[in-house]
PDB file of N, CA and C in Angstrom:
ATOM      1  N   UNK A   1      24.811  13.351 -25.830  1.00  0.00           N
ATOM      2  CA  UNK A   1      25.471  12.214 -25.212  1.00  0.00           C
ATOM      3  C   UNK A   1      26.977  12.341 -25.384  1.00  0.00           C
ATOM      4  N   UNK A   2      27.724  11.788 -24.778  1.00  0.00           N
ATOM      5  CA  UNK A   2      29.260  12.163 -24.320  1.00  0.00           C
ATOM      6  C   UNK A   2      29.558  11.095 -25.037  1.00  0.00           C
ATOM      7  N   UNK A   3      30.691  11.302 -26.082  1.00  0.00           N
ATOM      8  CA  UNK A   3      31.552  10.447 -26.492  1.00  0.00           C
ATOM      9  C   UNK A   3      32.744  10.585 -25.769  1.00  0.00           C
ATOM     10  N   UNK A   4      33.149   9.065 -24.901  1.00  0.00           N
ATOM     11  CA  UNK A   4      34.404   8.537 -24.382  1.00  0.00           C
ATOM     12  C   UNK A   4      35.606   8.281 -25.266  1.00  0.00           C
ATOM     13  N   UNK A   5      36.559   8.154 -25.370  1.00  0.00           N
ATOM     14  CA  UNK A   5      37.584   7.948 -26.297  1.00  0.00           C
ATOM     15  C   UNK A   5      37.904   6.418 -25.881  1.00  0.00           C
ATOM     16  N   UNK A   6      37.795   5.691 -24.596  1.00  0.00           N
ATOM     17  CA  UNK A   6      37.849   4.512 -24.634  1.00  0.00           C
ATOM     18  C   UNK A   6      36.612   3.628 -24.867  1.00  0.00           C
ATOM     19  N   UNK A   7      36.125   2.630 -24.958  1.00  0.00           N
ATOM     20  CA  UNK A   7      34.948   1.997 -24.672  1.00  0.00           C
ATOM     21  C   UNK A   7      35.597   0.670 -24.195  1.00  0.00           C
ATOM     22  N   UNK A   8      35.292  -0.075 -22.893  1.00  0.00           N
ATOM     23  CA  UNK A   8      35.283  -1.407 -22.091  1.00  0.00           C
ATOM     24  C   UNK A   8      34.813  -2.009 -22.113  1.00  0.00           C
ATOM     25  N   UNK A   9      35.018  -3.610 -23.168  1.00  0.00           N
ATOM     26  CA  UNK A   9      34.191  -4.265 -22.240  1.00  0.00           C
ATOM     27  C   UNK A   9      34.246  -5.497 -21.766  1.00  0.00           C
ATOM     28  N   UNK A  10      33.595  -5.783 -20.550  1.00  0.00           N
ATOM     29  CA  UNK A  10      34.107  -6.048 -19.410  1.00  0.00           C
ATOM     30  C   UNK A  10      32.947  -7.641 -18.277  1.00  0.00           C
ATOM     31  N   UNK A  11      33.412  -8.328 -17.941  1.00  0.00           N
ATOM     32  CA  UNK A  11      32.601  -9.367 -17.088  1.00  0.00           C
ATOM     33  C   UNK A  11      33.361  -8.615 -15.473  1.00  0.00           C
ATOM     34  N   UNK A  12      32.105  -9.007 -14.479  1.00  0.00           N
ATOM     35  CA  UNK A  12      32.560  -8.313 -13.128  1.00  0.00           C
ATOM     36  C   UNK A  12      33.516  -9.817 -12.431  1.00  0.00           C
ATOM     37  N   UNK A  13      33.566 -11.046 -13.024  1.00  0.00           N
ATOM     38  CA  UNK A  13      34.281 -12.184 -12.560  1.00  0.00           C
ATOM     39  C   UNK A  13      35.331 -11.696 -13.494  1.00  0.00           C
ATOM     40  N   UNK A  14      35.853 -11.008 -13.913  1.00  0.00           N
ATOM     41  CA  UNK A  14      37.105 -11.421 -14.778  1.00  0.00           C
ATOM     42  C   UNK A  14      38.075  -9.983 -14.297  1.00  0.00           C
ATOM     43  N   UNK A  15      39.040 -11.104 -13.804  1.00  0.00           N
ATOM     44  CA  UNK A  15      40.391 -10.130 -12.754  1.00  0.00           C
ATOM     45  C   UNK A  15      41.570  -9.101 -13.663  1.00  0.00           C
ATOM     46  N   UNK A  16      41.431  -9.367 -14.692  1.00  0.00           N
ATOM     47  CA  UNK A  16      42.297  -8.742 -16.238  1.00  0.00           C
ATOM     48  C   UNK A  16      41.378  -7.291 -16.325  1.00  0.00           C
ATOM     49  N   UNK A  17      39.690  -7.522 -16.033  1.00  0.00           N
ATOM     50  CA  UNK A  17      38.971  -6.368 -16.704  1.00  0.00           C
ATOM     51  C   UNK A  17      38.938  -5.736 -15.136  1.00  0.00           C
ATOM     52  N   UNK A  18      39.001  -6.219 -14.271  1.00  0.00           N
ATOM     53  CA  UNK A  18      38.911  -5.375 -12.492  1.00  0.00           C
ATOM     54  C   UNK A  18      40.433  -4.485 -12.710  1.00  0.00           C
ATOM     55  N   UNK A  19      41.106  -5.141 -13.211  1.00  0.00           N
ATOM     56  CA  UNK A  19      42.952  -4.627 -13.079  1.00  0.00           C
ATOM     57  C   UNK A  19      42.706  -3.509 -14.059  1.00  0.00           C
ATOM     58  N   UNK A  20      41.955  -3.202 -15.434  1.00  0.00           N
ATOM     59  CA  UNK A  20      42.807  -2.627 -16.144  1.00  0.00           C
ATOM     60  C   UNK A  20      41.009  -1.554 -15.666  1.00  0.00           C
ATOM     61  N   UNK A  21      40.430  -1.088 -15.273  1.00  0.00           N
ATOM     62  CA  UNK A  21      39.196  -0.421 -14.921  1.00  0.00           C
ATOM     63  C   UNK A  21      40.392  -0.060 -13.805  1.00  0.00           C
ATOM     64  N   UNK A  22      40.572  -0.561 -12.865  1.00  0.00           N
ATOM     65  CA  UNK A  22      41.397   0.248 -11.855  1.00  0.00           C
ATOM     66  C   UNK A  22      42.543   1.343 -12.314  1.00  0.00           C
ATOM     67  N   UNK A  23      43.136   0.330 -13.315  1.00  0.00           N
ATOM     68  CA  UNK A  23      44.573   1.460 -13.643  1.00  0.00           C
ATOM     69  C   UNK A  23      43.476   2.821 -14.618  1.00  0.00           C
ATOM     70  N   UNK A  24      42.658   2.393 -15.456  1.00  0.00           N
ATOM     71  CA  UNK A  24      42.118   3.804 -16.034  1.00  0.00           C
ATOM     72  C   UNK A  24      41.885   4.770 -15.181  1.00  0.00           C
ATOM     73  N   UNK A  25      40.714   4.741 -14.191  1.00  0.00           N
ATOM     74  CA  UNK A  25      40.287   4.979 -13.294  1.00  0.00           C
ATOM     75  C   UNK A  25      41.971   6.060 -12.373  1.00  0.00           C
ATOM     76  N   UNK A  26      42.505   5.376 -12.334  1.00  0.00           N
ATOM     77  CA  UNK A  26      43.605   6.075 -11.261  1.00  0.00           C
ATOM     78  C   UNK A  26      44.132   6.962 -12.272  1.00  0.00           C
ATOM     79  N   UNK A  27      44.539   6.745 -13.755  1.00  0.00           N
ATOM     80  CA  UNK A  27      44.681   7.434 -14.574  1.00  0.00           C
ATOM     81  C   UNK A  27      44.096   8.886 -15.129  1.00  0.00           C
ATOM     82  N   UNK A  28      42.846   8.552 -14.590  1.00  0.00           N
ATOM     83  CA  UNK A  28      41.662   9.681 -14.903  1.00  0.00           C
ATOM     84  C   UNK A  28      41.761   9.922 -16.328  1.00  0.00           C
ATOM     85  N   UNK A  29      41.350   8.104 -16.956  1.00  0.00           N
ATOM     86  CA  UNK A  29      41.023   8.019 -18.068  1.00  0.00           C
ATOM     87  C   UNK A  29      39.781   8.439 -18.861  1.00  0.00           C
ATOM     88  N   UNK A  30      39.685   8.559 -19.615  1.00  0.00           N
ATOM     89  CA  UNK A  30      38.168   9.391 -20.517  1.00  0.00           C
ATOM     90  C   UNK A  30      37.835   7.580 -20.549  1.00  0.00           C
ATOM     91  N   UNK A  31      37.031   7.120 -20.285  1.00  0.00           N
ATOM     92  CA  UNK A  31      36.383   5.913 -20.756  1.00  0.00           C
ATOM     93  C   UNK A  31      34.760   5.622 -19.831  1.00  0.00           C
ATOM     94  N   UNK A  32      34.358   4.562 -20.980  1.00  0.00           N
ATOM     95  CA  UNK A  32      33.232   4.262 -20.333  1.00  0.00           C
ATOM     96  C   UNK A  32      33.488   2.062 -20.415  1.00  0.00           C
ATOM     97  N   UNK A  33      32.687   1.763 -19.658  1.00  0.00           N
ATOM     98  CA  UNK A  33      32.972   0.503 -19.162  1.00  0.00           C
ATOM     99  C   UNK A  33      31.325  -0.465 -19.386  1.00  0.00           C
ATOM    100  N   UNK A  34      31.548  -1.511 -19.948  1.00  0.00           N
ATOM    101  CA  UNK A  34      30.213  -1.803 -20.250  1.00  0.00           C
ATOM    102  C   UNK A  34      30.205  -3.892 -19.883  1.00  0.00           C
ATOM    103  N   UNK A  35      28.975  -4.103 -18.873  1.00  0.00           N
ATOM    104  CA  UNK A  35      29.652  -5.496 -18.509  1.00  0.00           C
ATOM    105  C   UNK A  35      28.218  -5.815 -19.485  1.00  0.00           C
ATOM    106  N   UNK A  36      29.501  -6.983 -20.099  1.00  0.00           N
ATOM    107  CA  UNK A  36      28.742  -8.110 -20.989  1.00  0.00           C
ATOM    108  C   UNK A  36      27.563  -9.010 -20.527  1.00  0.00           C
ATOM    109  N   UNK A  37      27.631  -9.039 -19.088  1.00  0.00           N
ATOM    110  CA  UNK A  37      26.930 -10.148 -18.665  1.00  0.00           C
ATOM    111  C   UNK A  37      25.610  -9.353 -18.449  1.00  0.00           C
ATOM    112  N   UNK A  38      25.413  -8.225 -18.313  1.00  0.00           N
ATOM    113  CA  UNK A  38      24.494  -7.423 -17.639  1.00  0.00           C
ATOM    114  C   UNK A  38      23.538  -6.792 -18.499  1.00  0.00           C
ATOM    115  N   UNK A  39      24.363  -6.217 -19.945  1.00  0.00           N
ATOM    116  CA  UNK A  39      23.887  -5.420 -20.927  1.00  0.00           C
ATOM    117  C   UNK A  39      23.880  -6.195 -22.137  1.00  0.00           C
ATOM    118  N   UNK A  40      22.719  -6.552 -22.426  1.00  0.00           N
ATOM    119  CA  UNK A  40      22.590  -7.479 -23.717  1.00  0.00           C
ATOM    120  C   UNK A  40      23.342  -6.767 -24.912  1.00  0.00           C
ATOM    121  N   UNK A  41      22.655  -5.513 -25.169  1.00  0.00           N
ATOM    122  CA  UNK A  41      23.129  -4.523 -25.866  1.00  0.00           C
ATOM    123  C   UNK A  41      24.639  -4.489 -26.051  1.00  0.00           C
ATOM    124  N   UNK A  42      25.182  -4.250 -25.388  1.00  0.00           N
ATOM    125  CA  UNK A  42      26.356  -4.085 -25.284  1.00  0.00           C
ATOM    126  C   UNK A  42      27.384  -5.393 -25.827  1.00  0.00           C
ATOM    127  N   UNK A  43      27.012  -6.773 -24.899  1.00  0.00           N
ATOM    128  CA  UNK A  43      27.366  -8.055 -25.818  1.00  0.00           C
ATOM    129  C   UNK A  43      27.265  -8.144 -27.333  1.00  0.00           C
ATOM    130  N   UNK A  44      26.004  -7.213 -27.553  1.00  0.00           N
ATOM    131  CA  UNK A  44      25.582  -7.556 -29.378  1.00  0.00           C
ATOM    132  C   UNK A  44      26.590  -7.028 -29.763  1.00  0.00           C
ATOM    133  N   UNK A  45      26.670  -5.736 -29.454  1.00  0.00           N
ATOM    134  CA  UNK A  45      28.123  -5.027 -29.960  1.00  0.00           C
ATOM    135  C   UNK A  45      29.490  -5.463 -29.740  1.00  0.00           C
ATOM    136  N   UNK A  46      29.658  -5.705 -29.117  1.00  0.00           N
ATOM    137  CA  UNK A  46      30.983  -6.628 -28.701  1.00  0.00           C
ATOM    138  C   UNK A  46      31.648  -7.705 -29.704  1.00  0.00           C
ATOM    139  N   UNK A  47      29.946  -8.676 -29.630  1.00  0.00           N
ATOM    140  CA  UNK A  47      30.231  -9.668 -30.727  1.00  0.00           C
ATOM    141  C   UNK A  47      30.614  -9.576 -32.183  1.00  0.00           C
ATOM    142  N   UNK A  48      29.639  -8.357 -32.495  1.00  0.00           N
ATOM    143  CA  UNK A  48      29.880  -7.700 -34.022  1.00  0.00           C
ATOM    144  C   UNK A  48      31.187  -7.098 -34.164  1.00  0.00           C
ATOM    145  N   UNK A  49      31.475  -6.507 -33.048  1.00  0.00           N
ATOM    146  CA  UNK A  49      33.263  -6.151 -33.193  1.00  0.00           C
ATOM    147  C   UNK A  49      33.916  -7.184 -33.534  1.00  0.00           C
ATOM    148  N   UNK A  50      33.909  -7.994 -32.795  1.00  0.00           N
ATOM    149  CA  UNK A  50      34.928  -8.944 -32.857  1.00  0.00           C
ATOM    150  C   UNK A  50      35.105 -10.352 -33.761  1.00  0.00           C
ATOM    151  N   UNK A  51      33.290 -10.486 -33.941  1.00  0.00           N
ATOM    152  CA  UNK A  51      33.425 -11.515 -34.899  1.00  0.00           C
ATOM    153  C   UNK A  51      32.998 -12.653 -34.738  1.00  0.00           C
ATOM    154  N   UNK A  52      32.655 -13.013 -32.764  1.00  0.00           N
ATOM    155  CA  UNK A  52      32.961 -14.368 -32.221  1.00  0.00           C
ATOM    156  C   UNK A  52      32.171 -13.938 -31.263  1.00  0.00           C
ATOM    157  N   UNK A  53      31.064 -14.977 -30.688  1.00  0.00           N
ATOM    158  CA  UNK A  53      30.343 -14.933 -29.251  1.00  0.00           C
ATOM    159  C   UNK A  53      30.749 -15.988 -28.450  1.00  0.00           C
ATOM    160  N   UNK A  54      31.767 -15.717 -28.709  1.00  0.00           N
ATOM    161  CA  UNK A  54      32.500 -16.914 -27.180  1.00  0.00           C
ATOM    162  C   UNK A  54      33.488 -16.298 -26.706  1.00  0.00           C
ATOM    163  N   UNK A  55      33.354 -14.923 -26.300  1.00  0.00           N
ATOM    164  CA  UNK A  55      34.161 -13.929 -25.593  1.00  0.00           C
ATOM    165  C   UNK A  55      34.906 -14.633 -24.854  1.00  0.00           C
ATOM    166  N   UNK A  56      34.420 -14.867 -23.683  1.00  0.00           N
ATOM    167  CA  UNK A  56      34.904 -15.549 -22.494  1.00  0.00           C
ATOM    168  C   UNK A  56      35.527 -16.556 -22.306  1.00  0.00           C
ATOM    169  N   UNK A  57      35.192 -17.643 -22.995  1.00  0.00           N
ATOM    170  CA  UNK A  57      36.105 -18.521 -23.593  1.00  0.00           C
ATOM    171  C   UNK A  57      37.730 -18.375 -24.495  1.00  0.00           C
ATOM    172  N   UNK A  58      37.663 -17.573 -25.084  1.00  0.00           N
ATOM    173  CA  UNK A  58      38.786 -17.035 -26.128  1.00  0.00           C
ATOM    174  C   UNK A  58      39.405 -16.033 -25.283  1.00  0.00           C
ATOM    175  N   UNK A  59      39.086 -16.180 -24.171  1.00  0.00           N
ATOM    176  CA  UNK A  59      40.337 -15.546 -23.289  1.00  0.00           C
ATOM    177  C   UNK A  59      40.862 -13.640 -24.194  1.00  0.00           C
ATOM    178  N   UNK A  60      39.728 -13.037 -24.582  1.00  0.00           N
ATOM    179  CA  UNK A  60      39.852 -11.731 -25.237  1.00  0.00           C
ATOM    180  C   UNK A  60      39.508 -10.804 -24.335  1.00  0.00           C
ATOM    181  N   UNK A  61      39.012 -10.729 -22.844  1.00  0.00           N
ATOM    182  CA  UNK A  61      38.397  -9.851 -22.486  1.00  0.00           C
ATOM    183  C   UNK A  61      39.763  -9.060 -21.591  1.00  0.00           C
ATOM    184  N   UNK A  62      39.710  -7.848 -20.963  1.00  0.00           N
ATOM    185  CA  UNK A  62      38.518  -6.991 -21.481  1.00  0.00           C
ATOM    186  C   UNK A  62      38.786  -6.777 -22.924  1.00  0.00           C
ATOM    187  N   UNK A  63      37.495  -6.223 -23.746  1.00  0.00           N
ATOM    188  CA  UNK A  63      38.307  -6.108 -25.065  1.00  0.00           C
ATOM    189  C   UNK A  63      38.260  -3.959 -24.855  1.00  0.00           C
ATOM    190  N   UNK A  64      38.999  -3.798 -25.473  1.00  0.00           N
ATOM    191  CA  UNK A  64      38.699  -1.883 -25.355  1.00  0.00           C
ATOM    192  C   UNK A  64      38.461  -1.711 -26.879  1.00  0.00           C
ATOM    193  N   UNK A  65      38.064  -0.251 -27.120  1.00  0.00           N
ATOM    194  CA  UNK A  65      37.964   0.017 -28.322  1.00  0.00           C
ATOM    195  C   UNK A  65      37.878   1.319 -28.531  1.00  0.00           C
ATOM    196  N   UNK A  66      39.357   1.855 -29.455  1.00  0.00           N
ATOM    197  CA  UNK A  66      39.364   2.804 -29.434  1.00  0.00           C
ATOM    198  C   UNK A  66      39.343   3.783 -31.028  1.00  0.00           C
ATOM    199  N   UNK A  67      38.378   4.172 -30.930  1.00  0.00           N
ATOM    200  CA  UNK A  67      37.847   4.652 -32.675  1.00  0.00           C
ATOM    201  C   UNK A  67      38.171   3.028 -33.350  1.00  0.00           C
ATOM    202  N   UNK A  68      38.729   2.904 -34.360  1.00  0.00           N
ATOM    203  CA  UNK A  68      39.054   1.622 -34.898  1.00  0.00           C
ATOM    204  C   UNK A  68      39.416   0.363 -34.527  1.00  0.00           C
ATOM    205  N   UNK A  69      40.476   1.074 -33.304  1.00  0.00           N
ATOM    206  CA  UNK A  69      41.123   0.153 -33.163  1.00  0.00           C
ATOM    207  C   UNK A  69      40.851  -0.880 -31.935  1.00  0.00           C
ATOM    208  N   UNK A  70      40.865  -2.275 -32.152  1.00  0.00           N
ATOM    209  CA  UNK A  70      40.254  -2.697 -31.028  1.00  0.00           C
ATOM    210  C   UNK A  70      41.530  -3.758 -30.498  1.00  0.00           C
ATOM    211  N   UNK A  71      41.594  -3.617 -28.806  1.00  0.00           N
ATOM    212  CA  UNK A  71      42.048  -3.877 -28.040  1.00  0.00           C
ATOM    213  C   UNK A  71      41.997  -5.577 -27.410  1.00  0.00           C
ATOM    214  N   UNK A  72      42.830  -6.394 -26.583  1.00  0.00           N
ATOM    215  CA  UNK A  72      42.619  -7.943 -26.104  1.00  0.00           C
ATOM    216  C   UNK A  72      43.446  -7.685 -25.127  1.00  0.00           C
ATOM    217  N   UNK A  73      42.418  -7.810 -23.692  1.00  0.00           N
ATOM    218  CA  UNK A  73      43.587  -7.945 -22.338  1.00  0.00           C
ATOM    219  C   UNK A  73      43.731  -6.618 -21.995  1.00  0.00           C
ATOM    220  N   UNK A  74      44.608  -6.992 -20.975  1.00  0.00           N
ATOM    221  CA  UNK A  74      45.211  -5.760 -20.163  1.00  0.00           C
ATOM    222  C   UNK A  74      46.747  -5.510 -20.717  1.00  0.00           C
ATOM    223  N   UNK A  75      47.411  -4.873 -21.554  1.00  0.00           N
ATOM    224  CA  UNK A  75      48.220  -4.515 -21.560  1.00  0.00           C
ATOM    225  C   UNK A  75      48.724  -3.305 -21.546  1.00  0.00           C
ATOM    226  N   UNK A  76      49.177  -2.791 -20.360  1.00  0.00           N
ATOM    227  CA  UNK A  76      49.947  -1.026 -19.859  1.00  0.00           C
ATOM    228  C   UNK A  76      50.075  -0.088 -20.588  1.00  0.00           C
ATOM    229  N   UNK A  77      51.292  -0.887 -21.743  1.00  0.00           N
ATOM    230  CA  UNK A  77      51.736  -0.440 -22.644  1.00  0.00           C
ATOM    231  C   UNK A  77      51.150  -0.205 -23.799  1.00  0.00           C
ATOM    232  N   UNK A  78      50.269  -0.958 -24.357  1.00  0.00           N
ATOM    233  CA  UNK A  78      49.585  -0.932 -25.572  1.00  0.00           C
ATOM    234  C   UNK A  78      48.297  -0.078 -24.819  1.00  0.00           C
ATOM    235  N   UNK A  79      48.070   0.200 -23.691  1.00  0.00           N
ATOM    236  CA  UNK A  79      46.599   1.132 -23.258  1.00  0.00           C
ATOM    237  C   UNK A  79      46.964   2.681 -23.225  1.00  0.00           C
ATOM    238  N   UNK A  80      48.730   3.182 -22.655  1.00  0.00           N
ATOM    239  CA  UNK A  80      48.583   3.630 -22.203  1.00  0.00           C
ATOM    240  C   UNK A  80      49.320   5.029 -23.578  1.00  0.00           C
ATOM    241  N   UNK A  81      49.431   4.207 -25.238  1.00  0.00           N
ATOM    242  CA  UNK A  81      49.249   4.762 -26.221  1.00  0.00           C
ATOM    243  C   UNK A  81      48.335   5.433 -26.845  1.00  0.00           C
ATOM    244  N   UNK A  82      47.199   5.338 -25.960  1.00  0.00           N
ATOM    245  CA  UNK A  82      45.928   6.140 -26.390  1.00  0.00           C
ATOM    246  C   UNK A  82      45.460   6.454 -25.178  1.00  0.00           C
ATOM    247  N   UNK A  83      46.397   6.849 -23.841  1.00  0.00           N
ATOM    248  CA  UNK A  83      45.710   7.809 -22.533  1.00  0.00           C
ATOM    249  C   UNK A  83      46.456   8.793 -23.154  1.00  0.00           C
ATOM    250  N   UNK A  84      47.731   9.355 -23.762  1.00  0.00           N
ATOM    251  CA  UNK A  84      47.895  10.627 -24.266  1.00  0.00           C
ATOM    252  C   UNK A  84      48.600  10.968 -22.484  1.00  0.00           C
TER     253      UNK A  84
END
């Protein structure tokens, strides 16, 4: 199985996680993208990252995660420190 260097994750209603999947994507970022609403699995993990199952509410998404370090939002600058 392929380890990504990014991990996403992501609701398909939320315009922050459509924006920053586009800029990777054009980037020809190493990542994989995982929607919360779809993949239970994936929510469990999410939650355990972060601490809190009221993602969506707390205005954190997308969250990324990269080895340790974990990510809130779309920000360019703080993403585009670990596209290398």
């Amino acid at each position: 199985m392929a380890t990504h260097k990014l991990k996403v994750y992501c609701t398909p209603f939320c315009p922050k996680c459509s924006e920053l999947l586009t800029y990777l994507s054009k980037r020809k970022a190493d990542y994989v993208s995982f929607d919360i609403d779809q993949n239970d699995a994936a929510r469990k993990e999410i939650i355990k990252i972060i601490g809190n199952d009221d993602i969506e509410t707390l205005d954190k998404l997308p969250v990324v995660v990269v080895g340790d370090k974990v990510l809130y939002g779309f920000d360019k600058k703080e993403i585009d420190k670990y596209l290398g």
